[in-house]
Protein backbone atom coordinates (compact mmCIF):
# COMPACT_ATOMS: atom_id res chain seq x y z
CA UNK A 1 48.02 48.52 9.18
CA UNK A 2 44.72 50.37 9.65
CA UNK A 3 43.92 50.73 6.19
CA UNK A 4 44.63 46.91 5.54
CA UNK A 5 42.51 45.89 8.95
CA UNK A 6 39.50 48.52 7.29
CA UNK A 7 39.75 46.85 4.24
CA UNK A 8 39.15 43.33 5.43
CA UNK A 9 36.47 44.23 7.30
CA UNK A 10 34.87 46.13 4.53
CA UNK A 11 35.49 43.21 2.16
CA UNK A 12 34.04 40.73 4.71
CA UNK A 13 30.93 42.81 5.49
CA UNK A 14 30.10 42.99 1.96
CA UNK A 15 30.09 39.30 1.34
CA UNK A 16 28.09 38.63 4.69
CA UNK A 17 25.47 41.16 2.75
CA UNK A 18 25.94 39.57 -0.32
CA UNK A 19 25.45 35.85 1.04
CA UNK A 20 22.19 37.61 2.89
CA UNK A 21 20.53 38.76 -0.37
CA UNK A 22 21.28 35.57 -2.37
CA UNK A 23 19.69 33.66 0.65
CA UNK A 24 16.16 36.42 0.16
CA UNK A 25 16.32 35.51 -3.72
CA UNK A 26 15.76 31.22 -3.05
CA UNK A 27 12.11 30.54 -3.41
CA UNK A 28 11.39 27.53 -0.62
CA UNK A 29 8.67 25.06 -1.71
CA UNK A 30 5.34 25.31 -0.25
CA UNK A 31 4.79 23.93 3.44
CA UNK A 32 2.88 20.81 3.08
CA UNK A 33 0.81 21.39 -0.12
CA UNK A 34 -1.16 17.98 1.14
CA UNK A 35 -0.59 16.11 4.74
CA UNK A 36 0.68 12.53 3.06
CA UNK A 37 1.11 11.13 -0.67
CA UNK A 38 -2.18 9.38 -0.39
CA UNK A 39 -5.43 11.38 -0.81
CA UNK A 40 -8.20 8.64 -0.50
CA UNK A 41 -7.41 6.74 -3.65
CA UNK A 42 -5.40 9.01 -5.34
CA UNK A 43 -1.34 10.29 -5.04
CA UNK A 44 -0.46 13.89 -4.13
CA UNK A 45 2.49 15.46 -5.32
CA UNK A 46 4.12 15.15 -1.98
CA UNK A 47 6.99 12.68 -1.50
CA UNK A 48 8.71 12.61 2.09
CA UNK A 49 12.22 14.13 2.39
CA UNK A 50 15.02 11.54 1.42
CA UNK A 51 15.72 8.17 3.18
CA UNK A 52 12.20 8.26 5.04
CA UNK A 53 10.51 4.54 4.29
CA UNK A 54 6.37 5.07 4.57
CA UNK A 55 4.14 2.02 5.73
CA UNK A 56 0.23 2.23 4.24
CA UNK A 57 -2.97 0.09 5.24
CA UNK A 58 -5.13 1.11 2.74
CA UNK A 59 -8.72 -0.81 3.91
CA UNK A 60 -12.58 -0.99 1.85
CA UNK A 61 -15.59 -2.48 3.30
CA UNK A 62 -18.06 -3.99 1.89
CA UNK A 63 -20.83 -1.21 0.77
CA UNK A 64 -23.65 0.50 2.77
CA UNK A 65 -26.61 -0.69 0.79
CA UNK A 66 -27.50 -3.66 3.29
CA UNK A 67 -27.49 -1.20 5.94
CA UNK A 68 -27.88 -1.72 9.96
CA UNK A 69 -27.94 -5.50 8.97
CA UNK A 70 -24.02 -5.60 8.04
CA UNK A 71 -23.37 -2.51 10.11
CA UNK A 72 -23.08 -0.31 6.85
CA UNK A 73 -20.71 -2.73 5.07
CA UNK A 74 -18.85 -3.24 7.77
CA UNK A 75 -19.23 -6.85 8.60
CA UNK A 76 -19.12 -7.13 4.82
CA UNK A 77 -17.93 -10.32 3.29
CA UNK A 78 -16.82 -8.12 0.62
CA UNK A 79 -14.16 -6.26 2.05
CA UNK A 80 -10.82 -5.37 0.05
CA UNK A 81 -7.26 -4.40 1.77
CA UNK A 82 -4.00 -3.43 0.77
CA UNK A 83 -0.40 -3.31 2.44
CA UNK A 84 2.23 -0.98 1.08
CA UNK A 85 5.54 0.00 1.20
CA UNK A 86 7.20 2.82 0.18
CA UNK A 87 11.04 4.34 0.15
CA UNK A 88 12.44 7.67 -1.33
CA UNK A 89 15.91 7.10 -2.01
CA UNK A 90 16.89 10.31 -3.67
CA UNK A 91 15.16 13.48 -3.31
CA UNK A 92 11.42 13.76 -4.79
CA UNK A 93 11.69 10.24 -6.29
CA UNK A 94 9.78 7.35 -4.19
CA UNK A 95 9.37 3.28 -5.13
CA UNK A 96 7.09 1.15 -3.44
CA UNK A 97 5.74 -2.39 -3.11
CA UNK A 98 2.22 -3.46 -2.32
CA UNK A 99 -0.27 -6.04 -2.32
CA UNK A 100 -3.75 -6.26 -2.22
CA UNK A 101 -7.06 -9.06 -1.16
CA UNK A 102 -8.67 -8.60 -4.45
CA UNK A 103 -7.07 -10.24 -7.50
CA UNK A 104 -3.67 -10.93 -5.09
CA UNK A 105 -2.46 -7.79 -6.67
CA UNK A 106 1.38 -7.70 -6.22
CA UNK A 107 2.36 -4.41 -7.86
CA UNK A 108 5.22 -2.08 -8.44
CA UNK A 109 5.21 1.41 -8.39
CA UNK A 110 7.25 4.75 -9.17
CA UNK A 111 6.75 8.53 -8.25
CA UNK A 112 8.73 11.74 -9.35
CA UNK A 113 7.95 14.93 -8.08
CA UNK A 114 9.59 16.58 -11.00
CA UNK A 115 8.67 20.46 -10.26
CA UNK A 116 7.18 21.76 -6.67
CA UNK A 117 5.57 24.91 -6.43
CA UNK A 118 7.59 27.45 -4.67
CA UNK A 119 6.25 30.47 -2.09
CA UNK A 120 6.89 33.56 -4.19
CA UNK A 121 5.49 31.45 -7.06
CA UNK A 122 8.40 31.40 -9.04
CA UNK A 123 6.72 27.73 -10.16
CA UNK A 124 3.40 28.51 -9.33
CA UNK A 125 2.37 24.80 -9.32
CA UNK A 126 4.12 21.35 -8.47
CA UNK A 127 3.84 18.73 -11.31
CA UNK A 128 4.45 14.99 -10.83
CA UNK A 129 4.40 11.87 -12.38
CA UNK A 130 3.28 8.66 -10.77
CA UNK A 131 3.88 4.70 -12.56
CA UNK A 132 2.13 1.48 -11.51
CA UNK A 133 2.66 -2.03 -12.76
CA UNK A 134 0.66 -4.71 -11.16
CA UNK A 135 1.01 -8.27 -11.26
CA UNK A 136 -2.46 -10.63 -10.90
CA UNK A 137 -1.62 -13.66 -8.48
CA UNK A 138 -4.99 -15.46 -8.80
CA UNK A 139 -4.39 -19.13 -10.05
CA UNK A 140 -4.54 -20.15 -13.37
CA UNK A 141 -7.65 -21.84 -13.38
CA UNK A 142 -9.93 -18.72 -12.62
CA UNK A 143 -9.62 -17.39 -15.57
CA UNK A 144 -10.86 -20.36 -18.09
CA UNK A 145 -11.63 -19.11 -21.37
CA UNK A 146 -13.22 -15.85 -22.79
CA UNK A 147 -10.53 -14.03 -22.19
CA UNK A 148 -8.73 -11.94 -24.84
CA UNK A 149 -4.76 -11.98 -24.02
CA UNK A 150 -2.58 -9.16 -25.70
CA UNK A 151 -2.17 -10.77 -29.11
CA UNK A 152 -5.96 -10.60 -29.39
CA UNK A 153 -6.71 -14.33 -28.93
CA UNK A 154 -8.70 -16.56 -26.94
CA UNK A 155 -7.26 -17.64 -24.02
CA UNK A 156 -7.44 -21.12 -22.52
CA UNK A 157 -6.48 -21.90 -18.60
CA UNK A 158 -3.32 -23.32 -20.17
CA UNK A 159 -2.24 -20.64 -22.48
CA UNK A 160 -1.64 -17.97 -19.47
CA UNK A 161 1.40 -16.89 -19.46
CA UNK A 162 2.62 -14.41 -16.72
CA UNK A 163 2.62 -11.39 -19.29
CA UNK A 164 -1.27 -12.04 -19.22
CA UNK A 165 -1.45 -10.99 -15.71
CA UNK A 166 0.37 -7.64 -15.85
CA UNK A 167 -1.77 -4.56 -15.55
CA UNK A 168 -0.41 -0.99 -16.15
CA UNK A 169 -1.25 2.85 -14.77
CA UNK A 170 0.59 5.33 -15.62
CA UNK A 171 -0.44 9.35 -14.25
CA UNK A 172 0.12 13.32 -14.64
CA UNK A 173 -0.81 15.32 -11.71
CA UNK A 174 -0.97 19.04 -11.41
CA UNK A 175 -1.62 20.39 -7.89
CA UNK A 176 -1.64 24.29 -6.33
CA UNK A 177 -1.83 25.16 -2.75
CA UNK A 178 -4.04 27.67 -3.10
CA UNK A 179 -3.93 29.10 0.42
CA UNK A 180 -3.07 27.54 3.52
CA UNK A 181 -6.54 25.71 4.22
CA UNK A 182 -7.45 25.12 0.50
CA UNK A 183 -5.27 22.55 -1.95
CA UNK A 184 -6.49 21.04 -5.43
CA UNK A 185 -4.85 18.52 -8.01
CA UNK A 186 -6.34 17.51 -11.56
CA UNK A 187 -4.66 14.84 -13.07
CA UNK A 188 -4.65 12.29 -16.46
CA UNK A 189 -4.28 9.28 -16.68
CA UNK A 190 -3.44 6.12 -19.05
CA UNK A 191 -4.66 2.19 -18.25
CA UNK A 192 -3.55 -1.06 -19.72
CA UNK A 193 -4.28 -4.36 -18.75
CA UNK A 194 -2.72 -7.12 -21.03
CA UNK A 195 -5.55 -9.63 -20.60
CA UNK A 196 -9.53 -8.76 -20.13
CA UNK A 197 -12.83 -10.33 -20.77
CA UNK A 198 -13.96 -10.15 -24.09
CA UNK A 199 -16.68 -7.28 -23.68
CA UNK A 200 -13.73 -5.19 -22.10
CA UNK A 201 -11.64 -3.20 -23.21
CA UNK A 202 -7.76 -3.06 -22.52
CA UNK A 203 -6.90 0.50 -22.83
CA UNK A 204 -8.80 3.62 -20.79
CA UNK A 205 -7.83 6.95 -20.16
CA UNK A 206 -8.86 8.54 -17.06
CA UNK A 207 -9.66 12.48 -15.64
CA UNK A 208 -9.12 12.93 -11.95
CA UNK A 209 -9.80 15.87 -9.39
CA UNK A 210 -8.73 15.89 -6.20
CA UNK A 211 -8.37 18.22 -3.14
CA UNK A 212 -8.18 18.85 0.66
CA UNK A 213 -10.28 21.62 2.80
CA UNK A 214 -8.21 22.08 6.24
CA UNK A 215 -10.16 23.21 9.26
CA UNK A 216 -7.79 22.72 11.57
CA UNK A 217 -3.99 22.16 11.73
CA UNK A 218 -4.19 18.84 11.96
CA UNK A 219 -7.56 18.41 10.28
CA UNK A 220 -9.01 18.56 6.74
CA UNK A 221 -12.05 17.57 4.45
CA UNK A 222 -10.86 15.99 0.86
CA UNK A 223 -12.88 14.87 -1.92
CA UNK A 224 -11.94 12.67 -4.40
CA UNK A 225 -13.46 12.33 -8.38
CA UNK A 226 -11.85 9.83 -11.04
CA UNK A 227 -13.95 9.90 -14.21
CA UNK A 228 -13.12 6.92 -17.06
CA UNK A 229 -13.05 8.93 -20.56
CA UNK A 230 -15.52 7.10 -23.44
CA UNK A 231 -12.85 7.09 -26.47
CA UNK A 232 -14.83 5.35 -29.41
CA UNK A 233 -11.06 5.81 -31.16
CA UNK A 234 -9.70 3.64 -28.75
CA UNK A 235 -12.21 1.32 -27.85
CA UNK A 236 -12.71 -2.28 -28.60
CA UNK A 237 -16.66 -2.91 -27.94
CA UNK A 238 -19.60 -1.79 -29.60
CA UNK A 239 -21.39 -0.47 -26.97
CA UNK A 240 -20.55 0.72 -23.33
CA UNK A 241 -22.46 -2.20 -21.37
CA UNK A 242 -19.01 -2.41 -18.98
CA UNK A 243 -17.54 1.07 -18.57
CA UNK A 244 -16.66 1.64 -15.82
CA UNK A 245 -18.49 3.94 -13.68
CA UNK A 246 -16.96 6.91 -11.45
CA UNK A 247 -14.66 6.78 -8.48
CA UNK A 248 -16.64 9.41 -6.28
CA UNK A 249 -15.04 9.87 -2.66
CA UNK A 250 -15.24 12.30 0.19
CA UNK A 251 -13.97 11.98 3.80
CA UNK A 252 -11.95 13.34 6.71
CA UNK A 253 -8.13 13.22 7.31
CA UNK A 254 -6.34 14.27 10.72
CA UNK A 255 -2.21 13.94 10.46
CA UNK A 256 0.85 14.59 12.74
CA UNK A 257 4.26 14.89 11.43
CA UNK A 258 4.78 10.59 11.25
CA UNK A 259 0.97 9.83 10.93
CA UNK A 260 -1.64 10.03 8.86
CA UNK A 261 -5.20 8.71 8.85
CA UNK A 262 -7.93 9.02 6.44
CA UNK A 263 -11.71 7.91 6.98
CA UNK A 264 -13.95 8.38 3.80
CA UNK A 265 -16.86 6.96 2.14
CA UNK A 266 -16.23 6.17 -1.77
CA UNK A 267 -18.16 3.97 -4.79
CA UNK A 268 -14.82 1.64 -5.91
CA UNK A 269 -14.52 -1.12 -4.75
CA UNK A 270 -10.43 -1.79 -5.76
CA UNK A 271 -7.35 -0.06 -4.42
CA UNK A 272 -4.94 0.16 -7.09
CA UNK A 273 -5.91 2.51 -9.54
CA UNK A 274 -5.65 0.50 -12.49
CA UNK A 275 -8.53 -1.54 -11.06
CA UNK A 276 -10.52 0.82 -10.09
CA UNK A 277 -10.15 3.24 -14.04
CA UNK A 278 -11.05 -0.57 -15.37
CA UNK A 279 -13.16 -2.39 -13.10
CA UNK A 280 -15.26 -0.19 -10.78
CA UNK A 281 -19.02 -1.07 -11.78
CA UNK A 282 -20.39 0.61 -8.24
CA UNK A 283 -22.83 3.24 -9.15
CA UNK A 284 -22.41 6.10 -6.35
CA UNK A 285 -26.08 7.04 -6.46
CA UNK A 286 -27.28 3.48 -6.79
CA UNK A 287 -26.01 2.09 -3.09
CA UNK A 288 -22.84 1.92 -4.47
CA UNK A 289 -20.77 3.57 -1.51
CA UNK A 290 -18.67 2.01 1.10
CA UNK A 291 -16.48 3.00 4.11
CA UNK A 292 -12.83 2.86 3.87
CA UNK A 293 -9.46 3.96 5.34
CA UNK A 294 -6.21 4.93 4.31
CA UNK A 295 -3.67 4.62 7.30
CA UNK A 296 0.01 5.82 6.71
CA UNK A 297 3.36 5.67 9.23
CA UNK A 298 6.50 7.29 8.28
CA UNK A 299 10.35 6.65 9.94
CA UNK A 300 13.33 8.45 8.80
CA UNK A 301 16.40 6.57 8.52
């Protein structure tokens, strides 16, 4: 009986041991790589754990270059907001709904964190893709004519159809938390829009570079860049009187577990980033910087 009772014990102290060690060999993901999935105009990598629904105000004034008379671009006529909703049904996958003041932007969108970087750097960095559609809800008769629709041709008030108003953005982003104060992303990207004016173009592919400074735990700096690539191969005009000019942004975030909100100063004037890779014409060192906010709320169900 004592040599079966030493036995079990033996066996079952081996497989505690065992079940120890293959618990040491699981690389974790990183803690919070970035506070929230927003980073000033840009996604991070990071998608809340499963079932948690996210609620963003995402808010632009109008820009500084009036100055004390508007209160910076605050009392700004030209002001720009956006109201989103987001849900992760299944682990690092998240769908959301928004809309937004300029063009009545309805759009769809999709993110897939499809690799996270781990703590012993077994994937040193965490790779996602992110998917927009957007819908423009501006009547019919603000478009007119001059418009060149995705077969090419003119376009009269009466010949837009609803595939005219779709607009597409489509993103890879890299990110690395560095240390525990210092994360960066770079990113590509690819813009459609079905229907533009006839000196733009309807394809642009985008460079972005992101990151957040922490200097506190609830605290960090981030910085923003989104840089629209000239492509002669892929563009439609013979010169570059509307490229668009660069998203430049830099501001302050503070965050709790539920909360996050972000103050920053930035040259675009949209929200949705298919907008901004197309339409931003706001010259950072020509007064083309405004205030703006990004304001996100998180419940778990």
């Amino acid at each position: 009986m004592k040599k079966y009772i030493l036995l079990f014990l033996t066996t079952t102290f081996s497989f505690v041991l065992f079940g120890q060690d293959v618990e040491k060999e699981v690389d974790k993901p990183v803690r919070s790589p970035f506070e929230s999935g927003y980073l000033i105009d840009n996604q991070t990598t990071v998608i809340p754990v499963e079932g948690t629904l996210e609620f963003a105000i995402q808010h632009k004034f109008g820009t500084m270059d009036n100055g004390v008379s508007d209160l910076f671009g605050i009392y700004s006529p030209g002001a720009n907001i956006r109201l989103g909703l987001n849900y992760v049904p299944i682990h690092n996958l998240q769908i959301g709904v928004g809309a937004t003041k300029k063009n009545m932007y309805t759009d769809l969108s999709a993110k897939w964190t499809i690799f996270e970087q781990t703590r012993e750097n077994t994937f040193p960095v965490a790779v996602a893709l992110y998917g927009s559609m957007a819908i423009d809800g501006r009547n019919k008769s603000v478009f007119g004519s001059e418009k060149v629709v995705d077969s090419k041709g003119t376009a009269e008030e009466e010949d837009i159809a609803f595939n005219d108003r779709l607009a597409y953005f489509s993103q890879l982003i890299v990110g690395r938390k560095f240390t525990h104060w210092l994360s960066l992303q770079a990113a590509v990207s690819f813009t459609h829009y079905n229907m533009v004016g006839w000196d733009y173009n309807h394809d642009m592919v985008g460079l972005h570079l992101n990151g957040r400074v922490k200097f506190s735990p609830q605290g960090s700096f981030m910085f923003n860049y989104d840089h629209p690539l000239k492509i002669k191969d892929i563009s439609e005009q013979s010169n570059w009187n509307t490229h668009p000019q660069p998203n430049v942004s830099c501001g302050v975030e503070f965050s709790t577990s539920t909360h996050a909100f972000q103050i920053y100063v930035g040259s675009a004037d949209g929200i949705i980033p298919q907008d901004i890779m197309m339409y931003n014409q706001n010259d950072w060192l020509d007064n083309g910087l405004a205030i703006g906010m990004t304001i996100t709320r998180l419940w778990n169900f």
